[in-house]
N, C-alpha and C. Protein backbone atom coordinates (compact mmCIF):
# COMPACT_ATOMS: atom_id res chain seq x y z
N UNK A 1 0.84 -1.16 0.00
CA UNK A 1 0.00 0.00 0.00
C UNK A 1 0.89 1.23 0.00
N UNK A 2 0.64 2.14 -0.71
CA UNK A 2 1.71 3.74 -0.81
C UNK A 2 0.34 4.35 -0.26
N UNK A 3 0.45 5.54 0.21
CA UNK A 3 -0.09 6.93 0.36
C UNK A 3 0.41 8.01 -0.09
N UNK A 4 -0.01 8.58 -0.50
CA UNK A 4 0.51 9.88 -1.08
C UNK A 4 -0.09 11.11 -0.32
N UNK A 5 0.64 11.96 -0.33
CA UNK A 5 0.04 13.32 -0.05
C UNK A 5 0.79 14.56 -0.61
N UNK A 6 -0.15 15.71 -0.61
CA UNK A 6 0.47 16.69 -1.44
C UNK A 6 0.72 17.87 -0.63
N UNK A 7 1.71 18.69 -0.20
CA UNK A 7 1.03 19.69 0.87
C UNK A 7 2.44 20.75 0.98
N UNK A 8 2.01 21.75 2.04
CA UNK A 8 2.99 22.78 1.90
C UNK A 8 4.26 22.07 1.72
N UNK A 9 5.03 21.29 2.22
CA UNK A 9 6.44 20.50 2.40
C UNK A 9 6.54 19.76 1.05
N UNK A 10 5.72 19.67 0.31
CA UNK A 10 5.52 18.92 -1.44
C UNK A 10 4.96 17.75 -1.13
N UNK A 11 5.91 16.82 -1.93
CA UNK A 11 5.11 15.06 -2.55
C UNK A 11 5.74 15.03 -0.95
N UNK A 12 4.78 13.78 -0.10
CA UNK A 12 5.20 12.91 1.13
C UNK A 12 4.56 11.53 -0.03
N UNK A 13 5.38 10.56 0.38
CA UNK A 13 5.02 8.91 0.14
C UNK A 13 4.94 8.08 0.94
N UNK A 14 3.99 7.38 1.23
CA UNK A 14 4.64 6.35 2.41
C UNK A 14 4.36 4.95 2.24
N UNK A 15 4.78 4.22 2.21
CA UNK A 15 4.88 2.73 2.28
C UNK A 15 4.34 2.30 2.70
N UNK A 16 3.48 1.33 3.19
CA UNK A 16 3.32 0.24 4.21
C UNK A 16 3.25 -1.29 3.25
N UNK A 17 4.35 -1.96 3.50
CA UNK A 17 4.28 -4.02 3.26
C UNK A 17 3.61 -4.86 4.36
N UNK A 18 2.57 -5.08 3.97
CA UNK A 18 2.10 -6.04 4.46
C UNK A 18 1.14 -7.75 3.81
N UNK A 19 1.17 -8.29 4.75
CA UNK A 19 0.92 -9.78 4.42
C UNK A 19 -0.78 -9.77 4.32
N UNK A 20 -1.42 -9.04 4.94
CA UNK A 20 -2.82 -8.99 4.97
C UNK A 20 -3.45 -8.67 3.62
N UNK A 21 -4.53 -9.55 3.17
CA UNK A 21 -4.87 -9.53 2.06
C UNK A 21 -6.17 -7.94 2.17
N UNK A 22 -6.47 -7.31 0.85
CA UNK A 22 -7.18 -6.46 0.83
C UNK A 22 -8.51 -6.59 0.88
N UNK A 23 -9.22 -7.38 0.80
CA UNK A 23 -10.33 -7.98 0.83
C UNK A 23 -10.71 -8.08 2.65
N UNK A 24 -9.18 -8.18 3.52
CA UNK A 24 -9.70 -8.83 4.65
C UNK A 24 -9.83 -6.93 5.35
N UNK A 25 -8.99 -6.39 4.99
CA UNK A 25 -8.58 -4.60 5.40
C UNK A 25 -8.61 -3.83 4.65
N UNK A 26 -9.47 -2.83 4.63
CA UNK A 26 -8.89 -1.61 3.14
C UNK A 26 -7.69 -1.15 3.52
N UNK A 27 -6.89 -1.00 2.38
CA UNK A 27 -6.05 -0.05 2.52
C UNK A 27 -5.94 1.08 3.19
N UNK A 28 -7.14 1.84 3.46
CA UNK A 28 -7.05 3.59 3.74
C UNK A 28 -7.11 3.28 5.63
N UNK A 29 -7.80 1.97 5.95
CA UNK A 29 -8.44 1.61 7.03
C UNK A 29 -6.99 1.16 7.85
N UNK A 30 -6.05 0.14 6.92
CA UNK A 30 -5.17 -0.11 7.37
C UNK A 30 -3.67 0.64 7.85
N UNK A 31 -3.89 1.67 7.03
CA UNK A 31 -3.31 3.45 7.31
C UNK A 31 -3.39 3.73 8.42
N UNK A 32 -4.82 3.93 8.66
CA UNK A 32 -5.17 4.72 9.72
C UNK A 32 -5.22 4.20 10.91
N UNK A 33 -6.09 2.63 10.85
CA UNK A 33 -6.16 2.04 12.13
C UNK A 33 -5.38 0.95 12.76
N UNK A 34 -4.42 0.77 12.10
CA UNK A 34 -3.40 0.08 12.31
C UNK A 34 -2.10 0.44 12.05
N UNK A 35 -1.92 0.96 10.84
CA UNK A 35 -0.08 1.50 11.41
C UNK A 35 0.27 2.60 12.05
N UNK A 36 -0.55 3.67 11.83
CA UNK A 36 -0.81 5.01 12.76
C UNK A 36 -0.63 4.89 14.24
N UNK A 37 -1.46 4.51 14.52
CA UNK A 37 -1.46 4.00 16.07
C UNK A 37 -0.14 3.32 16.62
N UNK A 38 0.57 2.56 15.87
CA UNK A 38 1.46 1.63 16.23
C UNK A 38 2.77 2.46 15.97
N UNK A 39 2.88 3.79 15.28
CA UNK A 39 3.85 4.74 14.74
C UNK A 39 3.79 5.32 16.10
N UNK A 40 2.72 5.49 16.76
CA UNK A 40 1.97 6.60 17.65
C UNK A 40 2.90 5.72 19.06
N UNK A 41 2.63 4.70 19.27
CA UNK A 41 3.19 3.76 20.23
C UNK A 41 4.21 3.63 20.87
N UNK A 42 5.20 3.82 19.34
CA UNK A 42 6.65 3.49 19.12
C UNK A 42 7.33 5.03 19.45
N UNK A 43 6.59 5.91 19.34
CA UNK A 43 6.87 7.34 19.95
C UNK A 43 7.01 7.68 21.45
N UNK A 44 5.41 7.12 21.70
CA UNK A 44 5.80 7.04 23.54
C UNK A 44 6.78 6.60 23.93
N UNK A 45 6.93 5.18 23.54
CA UNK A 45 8.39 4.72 23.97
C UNK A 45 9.44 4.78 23.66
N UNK A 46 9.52 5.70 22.83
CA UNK A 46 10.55 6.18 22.66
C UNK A 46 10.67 8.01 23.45
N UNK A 47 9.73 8.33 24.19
CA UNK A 47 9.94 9.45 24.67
C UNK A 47 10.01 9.13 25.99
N UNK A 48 9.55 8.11 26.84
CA UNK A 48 9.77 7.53 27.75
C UNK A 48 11.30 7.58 28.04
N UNK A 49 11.84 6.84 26.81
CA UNK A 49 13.01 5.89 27.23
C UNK A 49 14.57 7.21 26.92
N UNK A 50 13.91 7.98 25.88
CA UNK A 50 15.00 9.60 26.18
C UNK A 50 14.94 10.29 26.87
N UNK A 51 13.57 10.90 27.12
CA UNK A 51 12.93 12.01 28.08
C UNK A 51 13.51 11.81 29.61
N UNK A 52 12.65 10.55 29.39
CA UNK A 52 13.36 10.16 31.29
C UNK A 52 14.06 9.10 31.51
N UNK A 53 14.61 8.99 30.38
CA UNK A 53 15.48 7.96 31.18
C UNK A 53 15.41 6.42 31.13
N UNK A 54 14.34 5.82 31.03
CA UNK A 54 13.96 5.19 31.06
C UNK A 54 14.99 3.87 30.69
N UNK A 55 16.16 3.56 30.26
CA UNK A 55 16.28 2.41 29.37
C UNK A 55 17.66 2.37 30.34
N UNK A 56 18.30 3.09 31.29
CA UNK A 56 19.10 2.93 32.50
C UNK A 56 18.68 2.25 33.15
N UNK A 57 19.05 0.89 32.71
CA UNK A 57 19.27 -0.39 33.74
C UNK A 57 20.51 -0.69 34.38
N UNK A 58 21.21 0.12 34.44
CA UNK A 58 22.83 -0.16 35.04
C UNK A 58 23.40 -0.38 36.39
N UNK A 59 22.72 -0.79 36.94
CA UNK A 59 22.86 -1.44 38.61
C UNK A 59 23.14 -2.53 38.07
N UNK A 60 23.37 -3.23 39.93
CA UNK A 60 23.52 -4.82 39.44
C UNK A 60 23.16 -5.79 39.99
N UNK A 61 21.97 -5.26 40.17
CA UNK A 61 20.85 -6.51 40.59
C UNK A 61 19.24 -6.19 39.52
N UNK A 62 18.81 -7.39 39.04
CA UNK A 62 18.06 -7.20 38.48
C UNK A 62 16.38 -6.45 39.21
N UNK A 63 16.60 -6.73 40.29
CA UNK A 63 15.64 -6.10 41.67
C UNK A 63 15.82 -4.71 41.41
N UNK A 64 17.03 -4.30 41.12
CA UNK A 64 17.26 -2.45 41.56
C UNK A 64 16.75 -1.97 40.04
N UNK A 65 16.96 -2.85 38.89
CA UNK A 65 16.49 -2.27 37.81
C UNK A 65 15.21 -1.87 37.50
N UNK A 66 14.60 -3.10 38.13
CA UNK A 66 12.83 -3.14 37.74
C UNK A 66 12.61 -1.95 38.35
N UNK A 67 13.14 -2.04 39.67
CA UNK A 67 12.53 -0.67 40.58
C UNK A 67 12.52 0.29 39.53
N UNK A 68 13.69 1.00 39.56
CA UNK A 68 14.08 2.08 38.77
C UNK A 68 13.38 2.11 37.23
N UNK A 69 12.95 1.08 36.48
CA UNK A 69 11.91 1.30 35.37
C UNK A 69 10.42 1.54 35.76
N UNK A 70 10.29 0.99 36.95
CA UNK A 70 9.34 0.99 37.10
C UNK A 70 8.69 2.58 38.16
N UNK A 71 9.74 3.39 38.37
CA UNK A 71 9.63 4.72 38.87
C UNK A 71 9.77 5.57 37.84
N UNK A 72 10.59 5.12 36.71
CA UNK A 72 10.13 5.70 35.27
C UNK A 72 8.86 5.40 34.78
N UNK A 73 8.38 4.26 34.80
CA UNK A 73 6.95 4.60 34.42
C UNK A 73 5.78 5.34 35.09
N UNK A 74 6.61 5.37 36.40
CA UNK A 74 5.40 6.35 36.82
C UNK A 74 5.65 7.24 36.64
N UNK A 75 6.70 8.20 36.90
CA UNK A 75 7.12 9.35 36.33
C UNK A 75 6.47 9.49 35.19
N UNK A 76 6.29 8.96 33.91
CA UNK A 76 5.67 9.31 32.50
C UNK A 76 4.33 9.05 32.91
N UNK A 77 3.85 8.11 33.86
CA UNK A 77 2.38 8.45 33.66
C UNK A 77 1.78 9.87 34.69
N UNK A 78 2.25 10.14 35.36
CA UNK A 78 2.13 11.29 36.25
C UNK A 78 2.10 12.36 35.20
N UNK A 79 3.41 12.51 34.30
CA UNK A 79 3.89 13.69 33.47
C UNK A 79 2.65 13.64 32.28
N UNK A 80 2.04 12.30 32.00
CA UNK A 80 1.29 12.66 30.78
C UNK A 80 -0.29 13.14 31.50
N UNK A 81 -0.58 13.14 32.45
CA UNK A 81 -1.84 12.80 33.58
C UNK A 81 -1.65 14.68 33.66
N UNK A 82 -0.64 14.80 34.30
CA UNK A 82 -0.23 16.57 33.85
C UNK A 82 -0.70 17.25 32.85
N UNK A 83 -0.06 16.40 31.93
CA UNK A 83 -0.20 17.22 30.58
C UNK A 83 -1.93 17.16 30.14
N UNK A 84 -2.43 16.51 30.47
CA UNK A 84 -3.62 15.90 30.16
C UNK A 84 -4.82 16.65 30.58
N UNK A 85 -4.61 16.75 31.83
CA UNK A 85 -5.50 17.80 32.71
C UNK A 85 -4.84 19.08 33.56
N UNK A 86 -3.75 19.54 33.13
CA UNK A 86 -3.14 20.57 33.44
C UNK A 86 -3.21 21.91 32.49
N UNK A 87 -2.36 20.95 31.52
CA UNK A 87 -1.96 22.05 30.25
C UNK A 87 -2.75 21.98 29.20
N UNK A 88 -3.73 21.17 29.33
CA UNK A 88 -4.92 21.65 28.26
C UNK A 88 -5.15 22.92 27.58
N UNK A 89 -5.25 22.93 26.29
CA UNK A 89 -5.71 24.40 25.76
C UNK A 89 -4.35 25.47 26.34
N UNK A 90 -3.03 25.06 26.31
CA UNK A 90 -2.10 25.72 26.59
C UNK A 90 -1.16 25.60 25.43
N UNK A 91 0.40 26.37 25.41
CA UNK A 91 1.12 25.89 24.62
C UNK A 91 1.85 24.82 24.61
N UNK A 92 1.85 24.32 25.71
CA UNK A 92 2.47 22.98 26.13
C UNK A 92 1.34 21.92 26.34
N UNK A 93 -0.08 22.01 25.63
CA UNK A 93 -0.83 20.61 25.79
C UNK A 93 -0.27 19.43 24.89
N UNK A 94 0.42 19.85 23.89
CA UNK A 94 0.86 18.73 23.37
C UNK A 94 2.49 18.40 23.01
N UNK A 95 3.35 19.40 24.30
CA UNK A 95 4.58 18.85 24.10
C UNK A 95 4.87 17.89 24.80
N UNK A 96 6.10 17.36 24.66
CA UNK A 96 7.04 15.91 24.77
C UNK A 96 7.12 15.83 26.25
N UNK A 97 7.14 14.81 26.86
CA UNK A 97 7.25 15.07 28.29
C UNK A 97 9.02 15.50 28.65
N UNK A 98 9.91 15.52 27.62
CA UNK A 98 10.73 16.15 28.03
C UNK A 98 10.57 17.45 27.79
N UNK A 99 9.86 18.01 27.06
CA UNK A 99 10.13 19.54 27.02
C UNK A 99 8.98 20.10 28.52
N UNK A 100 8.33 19.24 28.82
CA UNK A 100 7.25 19.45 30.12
C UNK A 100 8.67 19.26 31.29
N UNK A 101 9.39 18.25 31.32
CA UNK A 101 10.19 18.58 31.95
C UNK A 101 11.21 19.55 32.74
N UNK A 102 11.66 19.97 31.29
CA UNK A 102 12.77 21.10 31.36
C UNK A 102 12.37 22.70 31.39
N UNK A 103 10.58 22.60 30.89
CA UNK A 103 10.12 24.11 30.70
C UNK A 103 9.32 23.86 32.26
N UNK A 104 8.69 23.07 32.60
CA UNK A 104 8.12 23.49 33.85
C UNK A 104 8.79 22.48 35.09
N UNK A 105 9.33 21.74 35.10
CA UNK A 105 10.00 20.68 36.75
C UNK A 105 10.97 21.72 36.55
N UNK A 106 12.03 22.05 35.89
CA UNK A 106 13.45 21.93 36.79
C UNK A 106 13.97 23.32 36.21
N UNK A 107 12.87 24.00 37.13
CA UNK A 107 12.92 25.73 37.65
C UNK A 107 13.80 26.15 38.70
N UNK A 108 14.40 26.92 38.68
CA UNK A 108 14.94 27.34 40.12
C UNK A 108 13.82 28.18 40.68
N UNK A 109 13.94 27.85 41.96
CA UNK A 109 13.15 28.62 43.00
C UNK A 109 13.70 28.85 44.15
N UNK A 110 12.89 29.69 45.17
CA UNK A 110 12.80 30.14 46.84
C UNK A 110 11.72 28.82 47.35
N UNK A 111 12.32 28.24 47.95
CA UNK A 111 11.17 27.39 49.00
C UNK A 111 11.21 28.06 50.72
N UNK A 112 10.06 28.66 50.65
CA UNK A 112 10.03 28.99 52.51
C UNK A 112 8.68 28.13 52.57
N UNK A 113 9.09 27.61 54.16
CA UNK A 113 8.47 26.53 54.99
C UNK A 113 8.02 27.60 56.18
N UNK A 114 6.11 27.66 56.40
CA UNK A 114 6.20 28.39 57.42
C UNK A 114 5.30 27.52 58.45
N UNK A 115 4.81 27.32 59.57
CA UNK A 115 3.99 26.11 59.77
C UNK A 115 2.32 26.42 59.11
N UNK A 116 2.15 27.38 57.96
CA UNK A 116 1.09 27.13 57.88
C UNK A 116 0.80 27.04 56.18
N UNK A 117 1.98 27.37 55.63
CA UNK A 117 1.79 27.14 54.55
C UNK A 117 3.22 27.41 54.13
N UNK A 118 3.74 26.63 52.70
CA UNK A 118 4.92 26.39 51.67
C UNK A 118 4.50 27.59 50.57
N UNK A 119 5.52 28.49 50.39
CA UNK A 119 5.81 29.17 49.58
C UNK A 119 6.70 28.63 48.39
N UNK A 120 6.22 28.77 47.37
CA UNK A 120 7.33 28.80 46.64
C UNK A 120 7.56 30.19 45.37
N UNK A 121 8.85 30.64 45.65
CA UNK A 121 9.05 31.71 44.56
C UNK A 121 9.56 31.76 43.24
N UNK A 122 9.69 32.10 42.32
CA UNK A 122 9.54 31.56 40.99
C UNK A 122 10.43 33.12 40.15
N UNK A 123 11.58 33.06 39.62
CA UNK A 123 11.82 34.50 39.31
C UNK A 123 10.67 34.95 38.36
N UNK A 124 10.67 36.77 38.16
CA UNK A 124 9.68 37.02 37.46
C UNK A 124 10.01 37.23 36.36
N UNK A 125 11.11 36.81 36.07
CA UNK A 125 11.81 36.60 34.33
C UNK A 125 11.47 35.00 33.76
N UNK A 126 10.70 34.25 34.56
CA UNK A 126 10.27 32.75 34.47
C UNK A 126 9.37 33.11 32.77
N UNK A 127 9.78 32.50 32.24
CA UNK A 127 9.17 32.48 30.94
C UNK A 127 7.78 31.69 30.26
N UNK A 128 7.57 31.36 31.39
CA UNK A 128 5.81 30.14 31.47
C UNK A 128 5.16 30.06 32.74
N UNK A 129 5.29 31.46 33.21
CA UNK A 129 4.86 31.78 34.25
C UNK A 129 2.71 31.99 33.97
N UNK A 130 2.38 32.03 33.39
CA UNK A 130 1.28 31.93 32.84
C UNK A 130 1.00 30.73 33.13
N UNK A 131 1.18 29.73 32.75
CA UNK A 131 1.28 28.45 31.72
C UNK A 131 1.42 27.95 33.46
N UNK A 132 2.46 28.18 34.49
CA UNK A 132 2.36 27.38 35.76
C UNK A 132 1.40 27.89 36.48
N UNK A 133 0.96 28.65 36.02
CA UNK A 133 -0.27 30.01 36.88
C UNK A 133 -1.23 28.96 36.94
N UNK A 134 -2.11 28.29 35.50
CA UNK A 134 -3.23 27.57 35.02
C UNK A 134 -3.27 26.34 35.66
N UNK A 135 -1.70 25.63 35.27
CA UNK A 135 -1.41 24.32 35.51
C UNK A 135 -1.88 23.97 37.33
N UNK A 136 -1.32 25.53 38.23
CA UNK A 136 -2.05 25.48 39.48
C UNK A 136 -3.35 25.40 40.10
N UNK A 137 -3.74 26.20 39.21
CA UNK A 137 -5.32 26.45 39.54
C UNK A 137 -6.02 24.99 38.99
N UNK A 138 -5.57 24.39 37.25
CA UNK A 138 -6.23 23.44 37.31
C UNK A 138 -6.07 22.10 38.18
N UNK A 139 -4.33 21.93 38.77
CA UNK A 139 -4.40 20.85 39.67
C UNK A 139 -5.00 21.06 41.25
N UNK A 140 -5.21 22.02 41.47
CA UNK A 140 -5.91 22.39 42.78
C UNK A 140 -7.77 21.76 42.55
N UNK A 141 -8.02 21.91 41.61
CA UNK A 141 -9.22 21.13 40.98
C UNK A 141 -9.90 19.78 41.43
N UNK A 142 -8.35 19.03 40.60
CA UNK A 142 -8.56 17.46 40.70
C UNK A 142 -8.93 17.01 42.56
N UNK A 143 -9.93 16.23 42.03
CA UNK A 143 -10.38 15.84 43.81
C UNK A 143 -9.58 14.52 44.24
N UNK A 144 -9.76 14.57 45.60
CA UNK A 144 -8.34 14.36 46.48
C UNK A 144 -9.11 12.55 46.33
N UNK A 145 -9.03 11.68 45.91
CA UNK A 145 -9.07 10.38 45.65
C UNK A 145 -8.82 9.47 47.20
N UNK A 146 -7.99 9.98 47.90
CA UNK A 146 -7.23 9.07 48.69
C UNK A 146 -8.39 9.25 50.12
């Protein structure tokens, strides 16, 4: 099966070989609902495994590894759970969880501890200071589950 498309960037082509007869899948069906998705797949895990880390198994017990993949996966599901119901309708609803990373986790700040409430200060040259403004108000939202 080829696809073609025509568009600002010119001719795109794309391939797909497969064993499945046409009669059993259309072509346009097999595009969409099957290699798409599986392109789509191979992305997560691959943003998983750069973004955070993910593919550092280098201890040396197979016990310390699982751990450690398995605090990467939560890490990505937390970060996409963020992105999901945080940054909605923002400029960051649909970036990479590394760029969610590096534009909003690993800010410098002021942390004061007072006994009645945690401050935290944020310079006012912070460049997505908006964007953490929303992300607050909408996680103050989510109801407390536990």
């Amino acid at each position: 099966m080829t696809k073609v498309c025509y568009g600002s960037d010119g001719l795109k082509m794309r391939h797909v070989v497969t064993s499945l007869p046409a009669s059993k899948i259309p072509p346009s069906k097999l595009y969409t609902k099957k290699y798409c998705p599986r392109g789509e797949m191979e992305n997560r895990i691959k943003e998983q495994q750069l973004d955070l880390l993910a593919d550092r198994t280098s201890t040396q017990t197979f016990q310390s590894n699982k751990l450690r993949l398995w605090i990467h996966s939560w890490a990505y599901v937390l970060i996409n759970a963020f992105r999901q119901h945080c940054l909605k309708k923002t400029s960051l609803a649909k970036a990479t969880v590394g760029r969610i990373r590096l534009n909003l986790l690993k800010l410098g700040a002021r942390i004061k501890i007072s006994c009645r409430r945690i401050i935290i200060a944020i310079a006012s040259a912070c460049p997505y200071q908006d964007i953490l403004s929303i992300a607050n108000k909408r996680i103050k939202t989510i109801p407390n589950t536990g």
